[in-house]
Protein backbone atom coordinates (compact mmCIF):
# COMPACT_ATOMS: atom_id res chain seq x y z
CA UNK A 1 -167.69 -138.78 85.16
CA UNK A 2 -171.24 -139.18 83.45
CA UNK A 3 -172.13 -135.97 81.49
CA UNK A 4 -175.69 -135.72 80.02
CA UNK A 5 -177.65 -132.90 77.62
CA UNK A 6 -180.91 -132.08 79.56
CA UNK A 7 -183.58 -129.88 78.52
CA UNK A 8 -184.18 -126.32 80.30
CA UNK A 9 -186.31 -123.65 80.79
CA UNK A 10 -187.61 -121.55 77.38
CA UNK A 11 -186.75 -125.17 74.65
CA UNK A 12 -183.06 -124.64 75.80
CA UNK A 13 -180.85 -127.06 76.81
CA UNK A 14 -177.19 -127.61 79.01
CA UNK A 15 -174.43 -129.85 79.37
CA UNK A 16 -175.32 -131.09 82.38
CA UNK A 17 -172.42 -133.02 84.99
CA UNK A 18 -174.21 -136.27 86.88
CA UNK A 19 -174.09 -135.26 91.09
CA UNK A 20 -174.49 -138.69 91.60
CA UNK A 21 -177.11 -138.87 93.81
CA UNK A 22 -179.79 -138.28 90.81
CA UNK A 23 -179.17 -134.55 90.70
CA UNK A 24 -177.20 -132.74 88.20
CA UNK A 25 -174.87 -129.98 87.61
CA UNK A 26 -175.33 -127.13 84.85
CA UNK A 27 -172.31 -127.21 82.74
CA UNK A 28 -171.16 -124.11 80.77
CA UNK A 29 -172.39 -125.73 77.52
CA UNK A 30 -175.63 -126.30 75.39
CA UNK A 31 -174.75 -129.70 75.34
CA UNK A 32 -172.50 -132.18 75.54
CA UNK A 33 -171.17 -131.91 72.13
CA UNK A 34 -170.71 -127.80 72.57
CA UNK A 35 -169.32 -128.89 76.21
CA UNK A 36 -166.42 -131.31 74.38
CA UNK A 37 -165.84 -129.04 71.87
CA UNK A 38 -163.96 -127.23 74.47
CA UNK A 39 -160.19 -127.92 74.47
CA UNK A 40 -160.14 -127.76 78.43
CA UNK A 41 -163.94 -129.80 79.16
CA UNK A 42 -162.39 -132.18 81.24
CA UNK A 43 -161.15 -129.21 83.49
CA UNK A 44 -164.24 -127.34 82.75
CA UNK A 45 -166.17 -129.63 84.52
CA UNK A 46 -164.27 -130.44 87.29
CA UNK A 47 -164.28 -127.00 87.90
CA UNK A 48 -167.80 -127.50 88.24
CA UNK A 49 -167.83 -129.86 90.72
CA UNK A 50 -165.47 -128.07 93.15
CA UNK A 51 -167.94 -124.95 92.98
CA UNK A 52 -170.58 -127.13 93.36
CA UNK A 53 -172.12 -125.42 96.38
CA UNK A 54 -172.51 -122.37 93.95
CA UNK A 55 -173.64 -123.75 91.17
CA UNK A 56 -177.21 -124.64 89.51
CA UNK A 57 -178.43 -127.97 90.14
CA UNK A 58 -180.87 -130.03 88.24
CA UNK A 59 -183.70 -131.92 89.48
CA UNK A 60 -186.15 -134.71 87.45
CA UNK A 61 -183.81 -134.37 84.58
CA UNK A 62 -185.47 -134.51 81.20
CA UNK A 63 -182.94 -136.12 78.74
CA UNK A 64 -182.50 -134.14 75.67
CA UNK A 65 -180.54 -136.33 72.55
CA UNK A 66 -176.33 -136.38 73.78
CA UNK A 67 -174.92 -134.87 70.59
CA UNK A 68 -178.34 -132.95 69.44
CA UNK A 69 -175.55 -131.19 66.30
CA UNK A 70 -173.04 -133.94 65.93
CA UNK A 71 -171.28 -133.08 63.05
CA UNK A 72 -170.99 -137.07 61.59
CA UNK A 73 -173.28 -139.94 63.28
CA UNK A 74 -171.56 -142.98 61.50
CA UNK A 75 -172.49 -146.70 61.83
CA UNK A 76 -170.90 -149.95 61.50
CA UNK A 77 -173.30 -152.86 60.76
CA UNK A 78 -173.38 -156.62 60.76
CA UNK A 79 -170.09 -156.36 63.67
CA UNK A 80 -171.26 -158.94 66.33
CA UNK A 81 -170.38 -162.50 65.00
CA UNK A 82 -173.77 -163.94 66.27
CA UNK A 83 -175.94 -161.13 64.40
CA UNK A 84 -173.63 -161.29 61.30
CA UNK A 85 -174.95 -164.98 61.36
CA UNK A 86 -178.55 -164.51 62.21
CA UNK A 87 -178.66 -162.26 58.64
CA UNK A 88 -177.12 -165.56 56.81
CA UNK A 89 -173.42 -163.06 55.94
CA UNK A 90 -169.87 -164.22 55.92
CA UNK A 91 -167.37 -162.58 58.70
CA UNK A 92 -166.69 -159.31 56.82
CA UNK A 93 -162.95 -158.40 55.71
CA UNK A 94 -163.72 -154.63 56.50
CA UNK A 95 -166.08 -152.75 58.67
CA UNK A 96 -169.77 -152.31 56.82
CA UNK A 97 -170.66 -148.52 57.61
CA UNK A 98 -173.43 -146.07 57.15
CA UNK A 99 -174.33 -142.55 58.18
CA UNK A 100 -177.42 -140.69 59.63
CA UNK A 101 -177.63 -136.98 60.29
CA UNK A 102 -177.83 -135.67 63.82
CA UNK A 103 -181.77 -135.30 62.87
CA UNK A 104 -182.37 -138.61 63.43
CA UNK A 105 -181.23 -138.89 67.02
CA UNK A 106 -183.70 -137.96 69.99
CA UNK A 107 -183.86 -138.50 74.44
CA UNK A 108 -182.93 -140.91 76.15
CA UNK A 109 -187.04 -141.19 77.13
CA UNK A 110 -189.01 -139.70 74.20
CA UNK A 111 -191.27 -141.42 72.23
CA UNK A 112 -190.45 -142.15 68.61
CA UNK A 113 -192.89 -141.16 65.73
CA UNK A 114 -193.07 -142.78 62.89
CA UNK A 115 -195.06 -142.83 59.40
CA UNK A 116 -194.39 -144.66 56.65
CA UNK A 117 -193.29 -147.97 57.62
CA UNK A 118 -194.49 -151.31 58.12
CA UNK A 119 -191.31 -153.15 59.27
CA UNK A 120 -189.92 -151.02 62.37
CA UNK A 121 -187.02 -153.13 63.74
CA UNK A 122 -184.73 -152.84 66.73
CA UNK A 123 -181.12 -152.46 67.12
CA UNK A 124 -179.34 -151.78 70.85
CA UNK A 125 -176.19 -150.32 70.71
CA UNK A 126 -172.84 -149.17 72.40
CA UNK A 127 -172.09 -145.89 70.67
CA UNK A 128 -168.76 -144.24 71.14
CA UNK A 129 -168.08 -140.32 71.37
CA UNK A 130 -165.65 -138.89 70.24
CA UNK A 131 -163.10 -136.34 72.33
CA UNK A 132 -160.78 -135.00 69.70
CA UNK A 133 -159.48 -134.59 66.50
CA UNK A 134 -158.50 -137.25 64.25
CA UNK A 135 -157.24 -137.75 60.93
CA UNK A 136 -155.67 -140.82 59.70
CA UNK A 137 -154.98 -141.87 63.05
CA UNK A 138 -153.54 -145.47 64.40
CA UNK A 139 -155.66 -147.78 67.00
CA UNK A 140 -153.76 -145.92 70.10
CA UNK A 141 -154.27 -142.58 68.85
CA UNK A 142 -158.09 -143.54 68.45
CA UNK A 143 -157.99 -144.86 71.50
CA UNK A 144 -156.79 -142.09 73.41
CA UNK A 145 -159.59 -139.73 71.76
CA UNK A 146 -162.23 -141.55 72.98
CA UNK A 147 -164.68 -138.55 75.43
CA UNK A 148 -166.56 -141.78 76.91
CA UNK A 149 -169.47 -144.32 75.53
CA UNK A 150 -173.27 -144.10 75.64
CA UNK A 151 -176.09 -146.21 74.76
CA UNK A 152 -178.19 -146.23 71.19
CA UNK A 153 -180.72 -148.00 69.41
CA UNK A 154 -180.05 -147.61 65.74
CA UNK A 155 -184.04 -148.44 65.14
CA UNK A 156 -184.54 -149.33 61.63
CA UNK A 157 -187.14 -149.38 58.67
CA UNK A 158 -186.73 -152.61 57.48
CA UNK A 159 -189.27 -152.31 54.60
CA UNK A 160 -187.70 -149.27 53.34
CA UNK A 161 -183.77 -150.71 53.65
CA UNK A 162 -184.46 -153.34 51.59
CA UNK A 163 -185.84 -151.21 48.36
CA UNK A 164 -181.84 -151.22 47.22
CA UNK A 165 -178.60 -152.84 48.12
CA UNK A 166 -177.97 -149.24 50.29
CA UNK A 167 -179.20 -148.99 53.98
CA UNK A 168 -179.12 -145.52 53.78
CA UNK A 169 -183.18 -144.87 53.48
CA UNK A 170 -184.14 -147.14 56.18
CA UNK A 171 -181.48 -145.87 58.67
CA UNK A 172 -182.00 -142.26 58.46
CA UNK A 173 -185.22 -141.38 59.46
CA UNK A 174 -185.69 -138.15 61.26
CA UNK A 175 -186.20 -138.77 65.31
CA UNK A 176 -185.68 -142.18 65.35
CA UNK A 177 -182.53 -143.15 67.09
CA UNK A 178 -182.77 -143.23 70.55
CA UNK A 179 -179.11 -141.84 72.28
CA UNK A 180 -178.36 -141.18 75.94
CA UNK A 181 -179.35 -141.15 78.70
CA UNK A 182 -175.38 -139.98 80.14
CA UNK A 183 -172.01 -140.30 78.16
CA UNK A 184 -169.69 -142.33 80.70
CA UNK A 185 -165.84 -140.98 79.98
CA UNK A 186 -163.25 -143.22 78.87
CA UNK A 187 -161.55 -143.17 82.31
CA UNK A 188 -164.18 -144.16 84.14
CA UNK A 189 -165.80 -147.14 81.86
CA UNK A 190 -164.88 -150.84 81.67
CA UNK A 191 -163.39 -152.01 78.41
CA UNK A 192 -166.17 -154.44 77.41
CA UNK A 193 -170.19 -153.73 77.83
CA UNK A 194 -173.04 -155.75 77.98
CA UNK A 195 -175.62 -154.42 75.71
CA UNK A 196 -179.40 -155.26 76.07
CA UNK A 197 -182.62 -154.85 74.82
CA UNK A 198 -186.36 -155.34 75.36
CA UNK A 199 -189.42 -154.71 73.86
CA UNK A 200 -192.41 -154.27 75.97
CA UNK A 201 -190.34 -156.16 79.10
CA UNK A 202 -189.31 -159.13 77.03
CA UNK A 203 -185.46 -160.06 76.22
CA UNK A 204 -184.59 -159.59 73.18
CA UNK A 205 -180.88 -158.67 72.65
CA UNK A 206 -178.47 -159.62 74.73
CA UNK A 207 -174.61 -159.71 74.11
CA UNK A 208 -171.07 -158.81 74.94
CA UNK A 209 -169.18 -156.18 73.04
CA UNK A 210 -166.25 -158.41 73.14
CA UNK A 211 -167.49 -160.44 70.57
CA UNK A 212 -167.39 -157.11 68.45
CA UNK A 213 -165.50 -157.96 64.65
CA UNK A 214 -164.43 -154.32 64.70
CA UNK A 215 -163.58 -152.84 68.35
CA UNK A 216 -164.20 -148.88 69.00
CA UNK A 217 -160.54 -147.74 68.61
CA UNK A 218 -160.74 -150.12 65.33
CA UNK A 219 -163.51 -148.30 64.20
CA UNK A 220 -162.92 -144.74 64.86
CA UNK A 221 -159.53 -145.56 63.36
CA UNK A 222 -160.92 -146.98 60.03
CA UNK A 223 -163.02 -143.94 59.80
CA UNK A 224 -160.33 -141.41 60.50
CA UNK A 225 -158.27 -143.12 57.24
CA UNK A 226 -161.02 -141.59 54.84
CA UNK A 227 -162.80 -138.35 56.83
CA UNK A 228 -162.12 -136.47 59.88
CA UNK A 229 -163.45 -136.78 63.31
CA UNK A 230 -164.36 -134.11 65.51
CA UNK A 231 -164.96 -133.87 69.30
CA UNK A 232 -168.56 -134.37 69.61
CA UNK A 233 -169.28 -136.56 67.12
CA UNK A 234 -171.13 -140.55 67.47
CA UNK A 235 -170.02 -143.56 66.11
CA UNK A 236 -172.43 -146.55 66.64
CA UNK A 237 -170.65 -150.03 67.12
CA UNK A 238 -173.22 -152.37 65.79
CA UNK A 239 -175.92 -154.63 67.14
CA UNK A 240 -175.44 -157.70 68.53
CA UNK A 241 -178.12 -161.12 67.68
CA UNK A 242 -181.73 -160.58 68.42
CA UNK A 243 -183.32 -158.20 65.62
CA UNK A 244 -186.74 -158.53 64.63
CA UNK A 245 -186.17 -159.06 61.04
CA UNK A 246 -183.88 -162.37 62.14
CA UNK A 247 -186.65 -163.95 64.12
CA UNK A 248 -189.06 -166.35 62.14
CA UNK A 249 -190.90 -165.57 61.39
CA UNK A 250 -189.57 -162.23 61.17
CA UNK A 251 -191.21 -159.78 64.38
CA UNK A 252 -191.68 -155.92 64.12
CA UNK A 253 -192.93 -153.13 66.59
CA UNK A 254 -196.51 -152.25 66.95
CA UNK A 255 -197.66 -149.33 67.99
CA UNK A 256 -197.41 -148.43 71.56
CA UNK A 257 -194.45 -150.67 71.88
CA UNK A 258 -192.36 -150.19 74.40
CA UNK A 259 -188.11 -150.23 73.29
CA UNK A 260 -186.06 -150.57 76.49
CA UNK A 261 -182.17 -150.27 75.76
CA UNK A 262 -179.86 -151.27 78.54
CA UNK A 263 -175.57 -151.17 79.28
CA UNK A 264 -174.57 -152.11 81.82
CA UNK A 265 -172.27 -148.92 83.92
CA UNK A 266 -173.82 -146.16 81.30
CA UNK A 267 -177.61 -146.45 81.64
CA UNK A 268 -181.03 -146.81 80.06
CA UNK A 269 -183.26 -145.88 77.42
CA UNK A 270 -186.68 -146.15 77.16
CA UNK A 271 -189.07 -145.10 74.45
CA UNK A 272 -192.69 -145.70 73.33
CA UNK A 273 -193.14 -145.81 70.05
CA UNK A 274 -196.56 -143.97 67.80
CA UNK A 275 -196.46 -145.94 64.27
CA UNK A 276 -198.66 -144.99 61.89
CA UNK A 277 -200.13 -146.95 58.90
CA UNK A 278 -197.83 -146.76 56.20
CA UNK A 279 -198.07 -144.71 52.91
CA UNK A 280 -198.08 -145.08 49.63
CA UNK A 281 -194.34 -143.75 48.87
CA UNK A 282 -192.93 -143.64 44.91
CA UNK A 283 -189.41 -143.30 43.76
């Protein structure tokens, strides 16, 4: 099934269950992340479906962020062999992670607004959410919590992650990260994705998670040695070859860009971007 968070009436939002034929079902849930927080979701919206007749269905759906109060939005970086290349780094030995706060993340099709950057990069993504509890868990146990797989862009301020050796302040800008526009459950996805992207029409990314250093289950596994994951929360896979900041010369977003961000079997985002001139920031 293909679950999305869509904005209502009054600034609220629903989980929301994808018909199929463009329309969707309101889910007994502010989002998707409320909806999995739900021991019985999977029967919750099933439910749904069987009472569909009854129930409230959504037209010209307006994609509000997946997870809009994930609890952890963690990132693994420099895991696709070719982009792990393109930034001149050996193969690494463990997985290279970072967080961002569920502040950063927006729709599937809103624009992205940024001052204070100069370098505004791109980074297309297969993000994995997760269903259930885990804690120290082993690559089967990770796998079998995995609620589904969406798309991200884990958009970047190059200028600003470069300051220091930690990514942290160019990752985690507020509104930035493009994530939606449906999760895709685990049941129903394939077990490798081809992840795209394009600015202003033009190819730009374009690889196969199975050339991923660190898998999903890997990942979420990894994590779950060191801090606990909870249903609703994001991890972001990595980005495979293609970023601006590996071109050369090195290529950044102007403003009113267009970022397209594409897997195939989950969907599409698509999102404008306003960037401002830069200021002056000290430390």
């Amino acid at each position: 099934m293909k679950l999305a968070t869509l904005r209502i009436a009054d600034g609220r939002t629903t989980a929301a269950l994808a018909a199929g034929d463009g329309t969707y079902l309101a889910l007994p849930a502010s989002d998707v992340g409320a909806l999995l927080a739900q021991e019985n979701w999977r029967a919750v919206a099933e439910k749904t479906v069987a009472e569909a007749a009854n129930g409230e269905v959504l037209t010209n759906p307006d994609f509000a962020p997946l997870l809009p109060s994930a609890g952890k939005v963690i990132c693994c970086g420099l895991n696709y062999g070719d982009h792990i290349q393109e930034m001149g780094r050996d193969l690494p030995e463990y997985p290279t992670l970072f967080a961002k706060y569920a502040d950063t993340l927006v729709g599937a099709n809103d624009a992205v607004e940024i001052q204070g950057s100069a370098r505004v990069d791109w980074e297309a993504e297969l993000a994995v959410v997760v269903g259930s509890e885990l804690y120290r868990a082993d690559e089967d146990q990770a796998r079998e919590a995995i609620a589904g797989y969406t798309v991200a862009n884990d958009v970047s301020m190059r200028d600003w992650q470069s300051r220091t050796l930690q990514w942290f302040q160019g990752k985690a800008w507020d509104r930035t990260t493009p994530v939606g526009p449906v999760m895709v459950t685990a049941d129903e996805a394939g077990e490798h994705f081809q992840v795209r992207g394009y600015v202003n029409g033009e190819l730009v990314q374009d690889g196969n998670t199975r050339t991923l250093v660190f898998g999903p289950a890997q990942l979420l596994s990894y994590i779950s040695q060191f801090t606990v994951l909870r249903p609703g929360d994001l991890v972001l896979t990595g980005t495979p070859g293609g970023v601006g900041m590996g071109m050369t010369p090195p290529r950044f977003l102007n403003d009113g860009d267009t970022l397209v961000t594409e897997i195939d079997g989950i969907g599409r985002l698509e999102n404008q971007f306003r960037i401002h001139a830069p200021v002056t920031a000290s430390a």
